[in-house]
Protein backbone atom coordinates (compact mmCIF):
# COMPACT_ATOMS: atom_id res chain seq x y z
CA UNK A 1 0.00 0.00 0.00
CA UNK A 2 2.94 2.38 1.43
CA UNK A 3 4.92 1.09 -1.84
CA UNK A 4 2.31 2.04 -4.18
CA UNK A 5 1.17 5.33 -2.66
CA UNK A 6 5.24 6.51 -2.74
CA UNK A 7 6.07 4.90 -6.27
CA UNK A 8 2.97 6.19 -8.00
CA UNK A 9 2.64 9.73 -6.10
CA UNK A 10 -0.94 8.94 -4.92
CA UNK A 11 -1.72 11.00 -2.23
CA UNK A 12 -3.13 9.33 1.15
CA UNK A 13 -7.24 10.32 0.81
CA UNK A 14 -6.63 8.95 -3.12
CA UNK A 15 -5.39 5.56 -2.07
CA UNK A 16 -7.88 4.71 0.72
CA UNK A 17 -10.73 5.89 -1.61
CA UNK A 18 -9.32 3.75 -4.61
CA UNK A 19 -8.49 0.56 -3.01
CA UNK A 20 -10.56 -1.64 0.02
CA UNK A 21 -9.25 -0.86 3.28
CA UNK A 22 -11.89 -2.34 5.18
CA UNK A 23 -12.00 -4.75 8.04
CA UNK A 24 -10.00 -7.22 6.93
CA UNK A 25 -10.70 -11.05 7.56
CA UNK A 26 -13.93 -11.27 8.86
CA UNK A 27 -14.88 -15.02 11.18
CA UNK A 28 -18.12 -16.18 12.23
CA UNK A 29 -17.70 -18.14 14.78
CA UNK A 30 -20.85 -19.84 17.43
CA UNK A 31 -21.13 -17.06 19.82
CA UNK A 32 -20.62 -18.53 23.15
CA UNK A 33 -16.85 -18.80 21.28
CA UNK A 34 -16.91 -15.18 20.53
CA UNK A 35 -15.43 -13.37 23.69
CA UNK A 36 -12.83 -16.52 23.71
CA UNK A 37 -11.77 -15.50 20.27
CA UNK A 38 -11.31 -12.07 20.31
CA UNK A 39 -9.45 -12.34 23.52
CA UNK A 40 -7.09 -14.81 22.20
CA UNK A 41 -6.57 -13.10 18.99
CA UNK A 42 -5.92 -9.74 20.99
CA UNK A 43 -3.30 -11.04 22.99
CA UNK A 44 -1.68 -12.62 20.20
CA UNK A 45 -0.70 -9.39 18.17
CA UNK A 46 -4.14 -9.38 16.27
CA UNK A 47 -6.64 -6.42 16.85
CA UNK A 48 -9.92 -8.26 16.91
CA UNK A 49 -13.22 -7.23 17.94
CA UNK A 50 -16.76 -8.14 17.55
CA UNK A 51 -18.73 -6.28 14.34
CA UNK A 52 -22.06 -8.25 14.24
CA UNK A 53 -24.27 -11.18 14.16
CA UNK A 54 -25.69 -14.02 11.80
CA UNK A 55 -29.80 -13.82 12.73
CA UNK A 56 -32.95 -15.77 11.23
CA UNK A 57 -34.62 -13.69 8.87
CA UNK A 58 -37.88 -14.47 7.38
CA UNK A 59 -38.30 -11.46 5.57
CA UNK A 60 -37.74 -11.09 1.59
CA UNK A 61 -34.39 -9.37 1.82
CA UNK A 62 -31.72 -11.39 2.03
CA UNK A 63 -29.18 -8.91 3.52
CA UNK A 64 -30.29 -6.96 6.42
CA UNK A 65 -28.10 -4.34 7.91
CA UNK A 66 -28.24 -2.38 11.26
């Protein structure tokens, strides 16, 4: 990313527009595992945290954000 930005003169607001700099790697794990998880993954170097949750949904959407 650092490379690219510096090589190609692409100013910092440029680059994090252009390219994906989301969240990362994203696991769903059962959540009585969760806290376990993040905790292990946090001590390990990682920065890990909790960003949601996989629910029933009988509606007609498919995705449903909150």
């Amino acid at each position: 990313f650092n490379w690219i930005s510096e090589k190609g003169g692409i100013d910092s607001y440029e680059m994090f527009k252009t390219f994906n700099c989301g969240v990362g790697l994203v696991l769903c794990v059962e959540q009585n595992n969760a806290e376990k998880i993040i905790n292990y993954l946090n001590d390990n170097g990682e920065t890990a945290w909790l960003i949601g949750e996989v629910v029933e949904n009988n509606k007609k959407s498919k995705v449903q954000l909150k």
